[in-house]
Structures are given as C-alpha cells and as structure tokens.
N, C-alpha and C. Protein backbone atom coordinates (compact mmCIF):
# COMPACT_ATOMS: atom_id res chain seq x y z
N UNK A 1 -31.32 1.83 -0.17
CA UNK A 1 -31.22 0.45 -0.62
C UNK A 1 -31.09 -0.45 0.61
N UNK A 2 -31.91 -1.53 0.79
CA UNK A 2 -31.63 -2.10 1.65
C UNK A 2 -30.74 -2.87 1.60
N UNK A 3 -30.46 -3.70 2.79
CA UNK A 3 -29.14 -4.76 2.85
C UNK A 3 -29.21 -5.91 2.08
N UNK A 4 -30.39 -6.36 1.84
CA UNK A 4 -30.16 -7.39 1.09
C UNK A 4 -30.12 -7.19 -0.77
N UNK A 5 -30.53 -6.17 -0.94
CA UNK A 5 -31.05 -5.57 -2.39
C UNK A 5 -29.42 -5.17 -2.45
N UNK A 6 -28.52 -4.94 -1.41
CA UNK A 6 -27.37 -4.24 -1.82
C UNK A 6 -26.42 -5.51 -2.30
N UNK A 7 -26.77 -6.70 -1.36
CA UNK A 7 -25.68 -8.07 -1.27
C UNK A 7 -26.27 -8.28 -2.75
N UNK A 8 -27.42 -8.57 -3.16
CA UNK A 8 -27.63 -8.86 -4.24
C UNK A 8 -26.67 -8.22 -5.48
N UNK A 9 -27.09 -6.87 -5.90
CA UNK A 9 -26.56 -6.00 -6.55
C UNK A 9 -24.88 -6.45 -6.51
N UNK A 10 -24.44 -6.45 -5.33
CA UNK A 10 -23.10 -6.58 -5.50
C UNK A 10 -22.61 -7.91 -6.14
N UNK A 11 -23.12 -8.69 -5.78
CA UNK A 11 -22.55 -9.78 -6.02
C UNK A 11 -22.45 -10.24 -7.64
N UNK A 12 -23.73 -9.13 -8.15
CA UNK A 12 -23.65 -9.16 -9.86
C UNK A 12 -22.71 -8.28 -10.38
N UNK A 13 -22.70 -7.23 -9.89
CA UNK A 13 -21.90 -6.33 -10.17
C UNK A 13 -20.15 -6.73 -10.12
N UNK A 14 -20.07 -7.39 -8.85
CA UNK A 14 -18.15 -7.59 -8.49
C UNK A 14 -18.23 -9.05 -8.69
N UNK A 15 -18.24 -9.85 -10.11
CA UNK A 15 -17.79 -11.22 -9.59
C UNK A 15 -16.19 -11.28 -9.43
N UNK A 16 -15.54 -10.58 -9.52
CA UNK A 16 -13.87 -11.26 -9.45
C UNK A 16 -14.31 -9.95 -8.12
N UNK A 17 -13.92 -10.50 -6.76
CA UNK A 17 -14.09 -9.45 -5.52
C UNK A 17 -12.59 -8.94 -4.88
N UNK A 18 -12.07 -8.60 -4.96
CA UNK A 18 -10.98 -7.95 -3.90
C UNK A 18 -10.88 -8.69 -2.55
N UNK A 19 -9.93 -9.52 -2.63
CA UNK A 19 -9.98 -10.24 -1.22
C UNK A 19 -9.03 -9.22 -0.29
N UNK A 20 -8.70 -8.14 -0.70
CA UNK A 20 -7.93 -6.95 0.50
C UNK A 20 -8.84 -5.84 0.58
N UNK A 21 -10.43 -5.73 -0.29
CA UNK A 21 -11.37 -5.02 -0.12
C UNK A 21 -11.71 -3.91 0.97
N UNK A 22 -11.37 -4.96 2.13
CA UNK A 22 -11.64 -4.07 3.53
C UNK A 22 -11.00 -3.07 3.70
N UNK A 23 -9.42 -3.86 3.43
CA UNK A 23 -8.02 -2.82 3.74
C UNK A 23 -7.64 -1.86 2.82
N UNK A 24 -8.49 -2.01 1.00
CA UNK A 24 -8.07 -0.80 0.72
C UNK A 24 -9.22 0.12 1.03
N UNK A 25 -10.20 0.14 1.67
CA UNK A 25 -11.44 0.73 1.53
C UNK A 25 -11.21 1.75 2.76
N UNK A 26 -10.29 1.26 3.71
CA UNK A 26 -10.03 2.25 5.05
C UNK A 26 -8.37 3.10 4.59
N UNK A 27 -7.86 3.00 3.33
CA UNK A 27 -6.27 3.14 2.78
C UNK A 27 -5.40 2.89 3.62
N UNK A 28 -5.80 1.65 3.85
CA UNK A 28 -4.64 1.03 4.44
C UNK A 28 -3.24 0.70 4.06
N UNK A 29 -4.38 -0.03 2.66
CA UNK A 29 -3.44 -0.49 1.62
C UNK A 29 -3.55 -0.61 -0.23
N UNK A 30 -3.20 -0.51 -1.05
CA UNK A 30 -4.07 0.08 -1.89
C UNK A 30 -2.93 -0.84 -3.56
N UNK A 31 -3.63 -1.45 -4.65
CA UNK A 31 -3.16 -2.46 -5.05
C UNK A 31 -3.45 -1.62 -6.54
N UNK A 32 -2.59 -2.34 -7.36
CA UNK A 32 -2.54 -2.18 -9.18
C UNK A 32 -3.45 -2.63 -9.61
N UNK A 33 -4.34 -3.50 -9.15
CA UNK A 33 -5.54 -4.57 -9.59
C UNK A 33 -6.50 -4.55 -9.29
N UNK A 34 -6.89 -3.37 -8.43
CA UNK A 34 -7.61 -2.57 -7.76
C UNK A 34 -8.96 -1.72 -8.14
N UNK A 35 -9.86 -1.64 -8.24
CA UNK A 35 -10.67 -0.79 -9.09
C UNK A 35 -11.99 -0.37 -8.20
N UNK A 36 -11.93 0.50 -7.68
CA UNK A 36 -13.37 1.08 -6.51
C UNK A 36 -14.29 0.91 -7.93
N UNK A 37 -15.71 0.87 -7.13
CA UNK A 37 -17.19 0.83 -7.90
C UNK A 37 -18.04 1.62 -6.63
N UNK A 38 -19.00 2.03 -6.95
CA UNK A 38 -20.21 2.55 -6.31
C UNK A 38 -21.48 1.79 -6.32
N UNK A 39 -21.68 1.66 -5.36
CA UNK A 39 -23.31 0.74 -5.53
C UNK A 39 -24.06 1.76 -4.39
N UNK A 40 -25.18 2.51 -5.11
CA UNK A 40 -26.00 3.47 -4.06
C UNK A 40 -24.74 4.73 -3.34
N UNK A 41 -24.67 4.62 -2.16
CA UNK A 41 -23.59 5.44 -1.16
C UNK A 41 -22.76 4.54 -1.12
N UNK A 42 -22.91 3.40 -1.07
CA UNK A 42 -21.81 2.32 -0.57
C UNK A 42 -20.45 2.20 -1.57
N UNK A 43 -19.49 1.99 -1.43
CA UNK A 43 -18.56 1.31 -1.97
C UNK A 43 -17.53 0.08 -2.06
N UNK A 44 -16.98 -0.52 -3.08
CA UNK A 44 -16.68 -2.30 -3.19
C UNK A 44 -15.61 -1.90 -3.98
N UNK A 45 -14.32 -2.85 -3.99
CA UNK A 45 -13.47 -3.16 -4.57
C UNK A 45 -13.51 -4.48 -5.96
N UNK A 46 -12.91 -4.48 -6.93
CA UNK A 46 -13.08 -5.04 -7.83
C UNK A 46 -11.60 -5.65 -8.41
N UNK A 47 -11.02 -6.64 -8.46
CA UNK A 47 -9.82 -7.45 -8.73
C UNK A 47 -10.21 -7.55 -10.19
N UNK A 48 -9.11 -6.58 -10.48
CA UNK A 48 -8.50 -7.03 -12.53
C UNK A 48 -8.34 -7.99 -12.71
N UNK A 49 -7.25 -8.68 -12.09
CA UNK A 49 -6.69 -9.95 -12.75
C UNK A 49 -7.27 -11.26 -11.63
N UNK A 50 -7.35 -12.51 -12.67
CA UNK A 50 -7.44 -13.69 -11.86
C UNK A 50 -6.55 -14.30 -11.65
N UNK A 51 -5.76 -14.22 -12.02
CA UNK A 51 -4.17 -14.48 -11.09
C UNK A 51 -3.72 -13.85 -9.89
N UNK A 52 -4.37 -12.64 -9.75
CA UNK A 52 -3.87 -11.60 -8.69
C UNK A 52 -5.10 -11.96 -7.59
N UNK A 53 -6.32 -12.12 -7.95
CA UNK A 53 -7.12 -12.64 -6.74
C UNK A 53 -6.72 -14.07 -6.61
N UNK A 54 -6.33 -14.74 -7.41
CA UNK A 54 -6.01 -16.06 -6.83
C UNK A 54 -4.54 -16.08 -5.79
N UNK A 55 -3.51 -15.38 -5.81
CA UNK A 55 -2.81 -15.38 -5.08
C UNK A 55 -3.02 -14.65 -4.33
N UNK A 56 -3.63 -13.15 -3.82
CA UNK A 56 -4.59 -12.79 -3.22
C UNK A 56 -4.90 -13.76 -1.57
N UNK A 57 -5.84 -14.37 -2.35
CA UNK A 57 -6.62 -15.46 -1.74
C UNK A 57 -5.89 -16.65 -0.78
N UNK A 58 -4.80 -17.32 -1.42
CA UNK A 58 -3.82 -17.94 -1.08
C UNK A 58 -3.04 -17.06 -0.36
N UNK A 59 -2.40 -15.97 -0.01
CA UNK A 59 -1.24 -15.75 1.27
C UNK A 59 -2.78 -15.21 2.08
N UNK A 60 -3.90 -14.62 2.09
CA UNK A 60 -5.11 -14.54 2.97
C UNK A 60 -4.83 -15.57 4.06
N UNK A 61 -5.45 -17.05 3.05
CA UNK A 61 -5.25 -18.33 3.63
C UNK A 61 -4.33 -18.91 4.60
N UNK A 62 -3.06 -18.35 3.69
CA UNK A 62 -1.84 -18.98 4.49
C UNK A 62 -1.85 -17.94 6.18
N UNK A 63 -2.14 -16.42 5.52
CA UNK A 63 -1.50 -16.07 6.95
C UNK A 63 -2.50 -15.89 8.13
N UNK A 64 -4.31 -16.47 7.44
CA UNK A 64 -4.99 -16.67 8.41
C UNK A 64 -4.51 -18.02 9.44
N UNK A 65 -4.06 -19.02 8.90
CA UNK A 65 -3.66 -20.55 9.51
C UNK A 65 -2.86 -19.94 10.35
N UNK A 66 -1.81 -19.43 10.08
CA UNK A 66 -0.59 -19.29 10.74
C UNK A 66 -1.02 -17.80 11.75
N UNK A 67 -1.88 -17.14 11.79
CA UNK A 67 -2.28 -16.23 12.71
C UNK A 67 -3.39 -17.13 13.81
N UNK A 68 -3.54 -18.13 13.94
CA UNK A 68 -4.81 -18.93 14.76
C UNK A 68 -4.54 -18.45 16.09
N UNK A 69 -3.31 -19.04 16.39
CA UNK A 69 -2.29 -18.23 17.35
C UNK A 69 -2.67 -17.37 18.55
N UNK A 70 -1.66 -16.05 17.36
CA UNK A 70 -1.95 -14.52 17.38
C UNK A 70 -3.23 -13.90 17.62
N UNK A 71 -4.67 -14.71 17.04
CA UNK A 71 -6.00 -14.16 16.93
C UNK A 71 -6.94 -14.66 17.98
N UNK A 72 -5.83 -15.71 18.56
CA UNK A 72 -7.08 -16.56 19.38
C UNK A 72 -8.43 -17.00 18.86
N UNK A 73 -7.61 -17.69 17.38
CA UNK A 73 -9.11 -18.25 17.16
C UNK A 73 -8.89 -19.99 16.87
N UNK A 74 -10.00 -20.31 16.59
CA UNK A 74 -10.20 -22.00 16.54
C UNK A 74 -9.94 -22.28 15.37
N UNK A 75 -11.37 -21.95 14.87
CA UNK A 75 -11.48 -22.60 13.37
C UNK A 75 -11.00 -22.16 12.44
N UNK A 76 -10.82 -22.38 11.17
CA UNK A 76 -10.10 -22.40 10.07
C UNK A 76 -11.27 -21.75 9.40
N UNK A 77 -12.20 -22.48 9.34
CA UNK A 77 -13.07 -21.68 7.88
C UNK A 77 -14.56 -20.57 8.48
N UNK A 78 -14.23 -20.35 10.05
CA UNK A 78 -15.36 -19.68 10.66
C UNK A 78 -14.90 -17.96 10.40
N UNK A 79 -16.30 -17.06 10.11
CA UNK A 79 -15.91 -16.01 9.77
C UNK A 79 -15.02 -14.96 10.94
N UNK A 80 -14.58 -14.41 10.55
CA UNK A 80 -13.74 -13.59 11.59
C UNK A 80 -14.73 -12.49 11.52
N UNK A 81 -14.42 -11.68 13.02
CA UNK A 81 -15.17 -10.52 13.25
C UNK A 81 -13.77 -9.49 12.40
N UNK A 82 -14.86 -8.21 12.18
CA UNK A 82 -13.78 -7.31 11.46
C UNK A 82 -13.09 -7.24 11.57
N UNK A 83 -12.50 -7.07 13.02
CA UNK A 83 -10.86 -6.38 13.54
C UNK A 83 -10.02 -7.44 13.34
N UNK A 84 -9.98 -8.44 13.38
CA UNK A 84 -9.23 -9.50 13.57
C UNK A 84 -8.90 -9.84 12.00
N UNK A 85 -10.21 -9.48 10.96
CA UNK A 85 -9.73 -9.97 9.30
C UNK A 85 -8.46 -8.56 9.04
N UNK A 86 -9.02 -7.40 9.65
CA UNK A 86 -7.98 -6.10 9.14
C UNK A 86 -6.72 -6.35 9.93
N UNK A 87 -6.40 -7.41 10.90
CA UNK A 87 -5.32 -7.90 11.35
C UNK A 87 -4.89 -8.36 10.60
N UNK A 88 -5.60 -9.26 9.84
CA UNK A 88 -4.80 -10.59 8.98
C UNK A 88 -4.15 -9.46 7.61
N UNK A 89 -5.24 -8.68 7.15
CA UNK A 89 -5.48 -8.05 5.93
C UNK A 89 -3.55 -7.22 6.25
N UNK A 90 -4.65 -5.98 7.14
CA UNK A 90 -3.16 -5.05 7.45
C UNK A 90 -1.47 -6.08 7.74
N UNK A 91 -2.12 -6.21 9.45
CA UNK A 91 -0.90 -6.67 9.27
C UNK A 91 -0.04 -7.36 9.03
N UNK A 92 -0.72 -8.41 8.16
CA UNK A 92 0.06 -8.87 7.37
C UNK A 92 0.90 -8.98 6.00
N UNK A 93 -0.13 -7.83 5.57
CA UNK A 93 0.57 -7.32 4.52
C UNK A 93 2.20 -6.27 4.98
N UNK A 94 1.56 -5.45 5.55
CA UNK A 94 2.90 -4.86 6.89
C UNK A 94 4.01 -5.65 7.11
N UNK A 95 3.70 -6.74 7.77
CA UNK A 95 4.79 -7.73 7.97
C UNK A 95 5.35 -8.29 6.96
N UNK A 96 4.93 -8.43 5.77
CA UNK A 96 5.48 -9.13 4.69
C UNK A 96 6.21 -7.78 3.82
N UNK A 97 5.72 -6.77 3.67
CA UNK A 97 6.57 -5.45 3.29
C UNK A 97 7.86 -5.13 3.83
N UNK A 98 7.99 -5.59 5.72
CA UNK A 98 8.83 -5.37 6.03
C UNK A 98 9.95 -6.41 6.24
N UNK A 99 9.92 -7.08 5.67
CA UNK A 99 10.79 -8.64 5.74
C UNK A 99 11.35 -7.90 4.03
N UNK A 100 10.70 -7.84 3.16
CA UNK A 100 11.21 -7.46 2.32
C UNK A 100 11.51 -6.35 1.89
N UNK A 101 10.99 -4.75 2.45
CA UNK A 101 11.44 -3.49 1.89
C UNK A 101 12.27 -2.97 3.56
N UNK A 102 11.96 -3.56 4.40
CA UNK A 102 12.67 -2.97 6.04
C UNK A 102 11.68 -1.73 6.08
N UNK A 103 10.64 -1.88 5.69
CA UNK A 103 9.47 -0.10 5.87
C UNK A 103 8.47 -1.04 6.94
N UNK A 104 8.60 0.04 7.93
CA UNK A 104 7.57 -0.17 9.02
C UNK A 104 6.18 0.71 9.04
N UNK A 105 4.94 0.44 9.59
CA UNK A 105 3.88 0.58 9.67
C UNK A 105 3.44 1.72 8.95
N UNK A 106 3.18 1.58 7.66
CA UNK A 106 2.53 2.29 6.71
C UNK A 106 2.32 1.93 5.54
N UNK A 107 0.77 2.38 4.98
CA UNK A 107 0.01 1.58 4.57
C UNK A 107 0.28 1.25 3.03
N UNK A 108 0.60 -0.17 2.75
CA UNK A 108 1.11 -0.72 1.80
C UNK A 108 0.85 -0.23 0.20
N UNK A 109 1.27 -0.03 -0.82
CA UNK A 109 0.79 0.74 -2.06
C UNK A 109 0.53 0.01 -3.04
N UNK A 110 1.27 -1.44 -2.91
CA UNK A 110 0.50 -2.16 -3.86
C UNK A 110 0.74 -3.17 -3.77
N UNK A 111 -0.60 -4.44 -3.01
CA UNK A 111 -0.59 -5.71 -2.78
C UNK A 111 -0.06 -6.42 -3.55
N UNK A 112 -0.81 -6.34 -4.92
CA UNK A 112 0.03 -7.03 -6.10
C UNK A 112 1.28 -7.04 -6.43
N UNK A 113 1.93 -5.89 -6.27
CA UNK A 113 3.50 -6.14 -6.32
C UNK A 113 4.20 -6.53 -5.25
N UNK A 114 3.84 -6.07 -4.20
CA UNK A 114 4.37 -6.67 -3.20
C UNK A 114 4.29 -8.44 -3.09
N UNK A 115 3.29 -9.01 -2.92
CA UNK A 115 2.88 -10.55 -3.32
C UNK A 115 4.08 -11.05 -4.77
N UNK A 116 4.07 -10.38 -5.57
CA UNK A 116 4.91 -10.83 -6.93
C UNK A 116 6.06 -10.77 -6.66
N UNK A 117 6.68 -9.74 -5.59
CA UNK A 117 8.22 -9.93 -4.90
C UNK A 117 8.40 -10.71 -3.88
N UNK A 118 7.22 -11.18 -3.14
CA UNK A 118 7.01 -12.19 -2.37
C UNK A 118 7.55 -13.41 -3.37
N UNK A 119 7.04 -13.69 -4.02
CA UNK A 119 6.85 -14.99 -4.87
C UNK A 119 8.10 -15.21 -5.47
N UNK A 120 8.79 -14.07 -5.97
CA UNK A 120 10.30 -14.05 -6.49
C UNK A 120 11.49 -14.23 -5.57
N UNK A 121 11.15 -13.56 -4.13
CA UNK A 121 11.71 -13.86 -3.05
C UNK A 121 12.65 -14.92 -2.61
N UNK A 122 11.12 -15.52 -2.26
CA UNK A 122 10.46 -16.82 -1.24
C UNK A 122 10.64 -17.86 -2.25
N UNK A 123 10.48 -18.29 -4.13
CA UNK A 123 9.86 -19.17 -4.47
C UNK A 123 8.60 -19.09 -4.57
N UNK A 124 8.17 -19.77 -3.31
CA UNK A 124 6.44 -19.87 -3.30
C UNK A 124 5.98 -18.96 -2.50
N UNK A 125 4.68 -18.69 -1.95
CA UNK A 125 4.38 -17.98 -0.93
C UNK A 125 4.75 -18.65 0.25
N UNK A 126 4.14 -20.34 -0.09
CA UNK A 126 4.17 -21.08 1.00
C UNK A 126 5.25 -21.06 2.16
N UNK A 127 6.51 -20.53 1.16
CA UNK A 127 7.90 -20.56 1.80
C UNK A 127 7.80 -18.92 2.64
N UNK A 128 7.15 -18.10 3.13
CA UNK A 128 7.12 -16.93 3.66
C UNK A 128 7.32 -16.93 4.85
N UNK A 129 8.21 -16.52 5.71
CA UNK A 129 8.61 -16.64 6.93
C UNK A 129 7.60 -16.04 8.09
N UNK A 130 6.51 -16.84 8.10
CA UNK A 130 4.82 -16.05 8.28
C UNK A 130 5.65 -16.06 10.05
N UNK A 131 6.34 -16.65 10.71
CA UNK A 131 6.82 -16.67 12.18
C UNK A 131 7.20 -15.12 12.19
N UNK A 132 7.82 -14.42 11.65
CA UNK A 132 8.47 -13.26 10.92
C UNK A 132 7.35 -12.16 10.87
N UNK A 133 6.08 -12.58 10.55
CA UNK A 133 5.07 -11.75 10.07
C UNK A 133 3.98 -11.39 11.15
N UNK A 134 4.24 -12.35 11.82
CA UNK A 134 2.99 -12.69 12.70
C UNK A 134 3.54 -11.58 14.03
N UNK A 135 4.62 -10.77 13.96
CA UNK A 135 4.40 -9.68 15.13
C UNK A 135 3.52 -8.54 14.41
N UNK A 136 3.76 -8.29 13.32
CA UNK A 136 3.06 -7.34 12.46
C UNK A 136 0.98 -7.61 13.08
N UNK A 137 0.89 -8.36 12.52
CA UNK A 137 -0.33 -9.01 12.43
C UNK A 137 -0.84 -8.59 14.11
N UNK A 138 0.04 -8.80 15.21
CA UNK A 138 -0.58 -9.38 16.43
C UNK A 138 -0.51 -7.76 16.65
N UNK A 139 0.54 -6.73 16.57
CA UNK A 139 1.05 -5.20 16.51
C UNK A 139 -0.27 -4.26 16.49
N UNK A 140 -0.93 -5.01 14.94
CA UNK A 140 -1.52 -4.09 14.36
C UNK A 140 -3.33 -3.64 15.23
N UNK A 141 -3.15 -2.75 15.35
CA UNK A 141 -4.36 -2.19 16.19
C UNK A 141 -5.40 -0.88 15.22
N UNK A 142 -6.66 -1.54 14.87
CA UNK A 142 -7.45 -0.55 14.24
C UNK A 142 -7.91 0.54 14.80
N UNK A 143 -7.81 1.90 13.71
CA UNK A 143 -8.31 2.99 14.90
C UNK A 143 -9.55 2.58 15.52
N UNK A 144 -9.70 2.92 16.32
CA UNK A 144 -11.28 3.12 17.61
C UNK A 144 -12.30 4.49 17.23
N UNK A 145 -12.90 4.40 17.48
CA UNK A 145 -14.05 5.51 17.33
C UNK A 145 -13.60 6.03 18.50
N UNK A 146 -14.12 7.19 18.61
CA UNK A 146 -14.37 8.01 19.85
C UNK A 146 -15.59 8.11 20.53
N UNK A 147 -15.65 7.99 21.83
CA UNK A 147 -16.80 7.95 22.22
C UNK A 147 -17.76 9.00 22.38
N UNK A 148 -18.71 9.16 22.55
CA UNK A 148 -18.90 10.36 22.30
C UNK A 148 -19.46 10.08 24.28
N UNK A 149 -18.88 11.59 24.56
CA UNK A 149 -19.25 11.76 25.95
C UNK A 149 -20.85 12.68 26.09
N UNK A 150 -21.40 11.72 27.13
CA UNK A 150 -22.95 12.51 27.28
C UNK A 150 -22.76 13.45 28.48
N UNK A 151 -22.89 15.09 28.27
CA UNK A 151 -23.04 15.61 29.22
C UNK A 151 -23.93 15.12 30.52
N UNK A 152 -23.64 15.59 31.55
CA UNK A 152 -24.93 15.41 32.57
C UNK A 152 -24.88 16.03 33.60
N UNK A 153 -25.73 17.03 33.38
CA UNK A 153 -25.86 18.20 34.08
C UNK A 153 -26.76 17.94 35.85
C-alpha cells in the first residue's frame, strides 16, 4: 500500500485519532480508551471516548507551550520532528505520573486515568505544575537504533 492510499484509508477508518498514538504504539504508554486497528502491516490507535481525546488534546497543548523551552523550539503550531513529540508524549506523561503517584520512568498504563486524577487533583489541567514536569520531558531520551557497523577488510 502506498503512502498516500494508506493516509487516505486511515483517516476514514480512525476519525476520533489517539492523540498519544505514537507513545502507545512504541508501549510507552498505554490508555483505557485505547483501541489498536490494522491497516495493511501498519498499525493506528483509535480514541473511545470524545471527552478523553478532547482532554487528550488539551494537556498535549498545554505541555507542548510550556516545553518551547525544554525543546528549543519557536513555534506553537509548527510540526515537531518525532523525538521531540515522544518528549512531549512520554515525558510528559512521566512527569505528570510522578507529581502524582512518586513512580519514576516507566511506561504509563493508562493516560485516561491518569489525566482524570490530574483533573481531580489540580481542578483544571490548566492548574498542572507543568515547571514540575518539564524535567521529565527534557530527561526523557528515545531508544536509538544501533548502527550497524560495516566491516572493512
């Protein structure tokens, strides 16, 4: 399947999308609202509820602003290269687990509840002590490939 026959397909297939998609797809982190699909070899995440991608979406938001920082980036609505979204994704979910459960670097079990104890917490999200979060975020380092070494005889 090609790439564009796949964006297509998907986009009919997943309209409510998994905005932690990336992060549960490597088990980073892995959510109640959650639902893998298959398209060809490939695989996509799928959000149950629209309440849960809408808040989702919103601490994304919040802890991309407040990571500009941390990421060395500019803009607000320009796409991020991978490593830097599985920063925001991971560690910020990480950082917000550990403000509230004291569990360090391991991979979160369920966004949705975690976010809903956020919210019971905090009040709002808005109120999230993202200063607090943002070592998590800056911490977090994706594995690397290995290189592959070329003999040379």
């Amino acid at each position: 399947m090609d790439q564009d026959a796949f964006r297509e397909t998907y986009k009919e297939v997943n309209e409510r999308f998994c905005a932690f998609e990336k992060s549960i797809l490597i088990n980073q982190c892995d959510c109640s609202q959650a639902e893998r699909f298959c398209i060809a070899e490939r695989e996509g995440v799928h959000c149950l509820s629209d309440q849960g991608q809408a808040r989702c979406l919103e601490v994304l938001d919040l802890l991309r602003e407040q990571a500009r920082f941390a990421l060395r980036t500019k803009e607000d609505k320009a796409i991020l290269p991978h490593g830097k979204a599985m920063r925001i994704q991971v560690g910020g979910m990480r950082g917000i687990r550990h403000l509230l459960e004291q569990v360090e670097d391991e991979a979160v079990p369920d966004v949705f509840g975690l976010l809903v104890q956020a919210e019971r917490h905090w009040g709002r999200l808005q109120e999230i002590p993202f200063s607090e979060v943002m070592p998590a975020i800056a911490a977090y380092k994706s594995k690397t490939r290995a290189r592959r070494r070329r003999d040379r005889d």
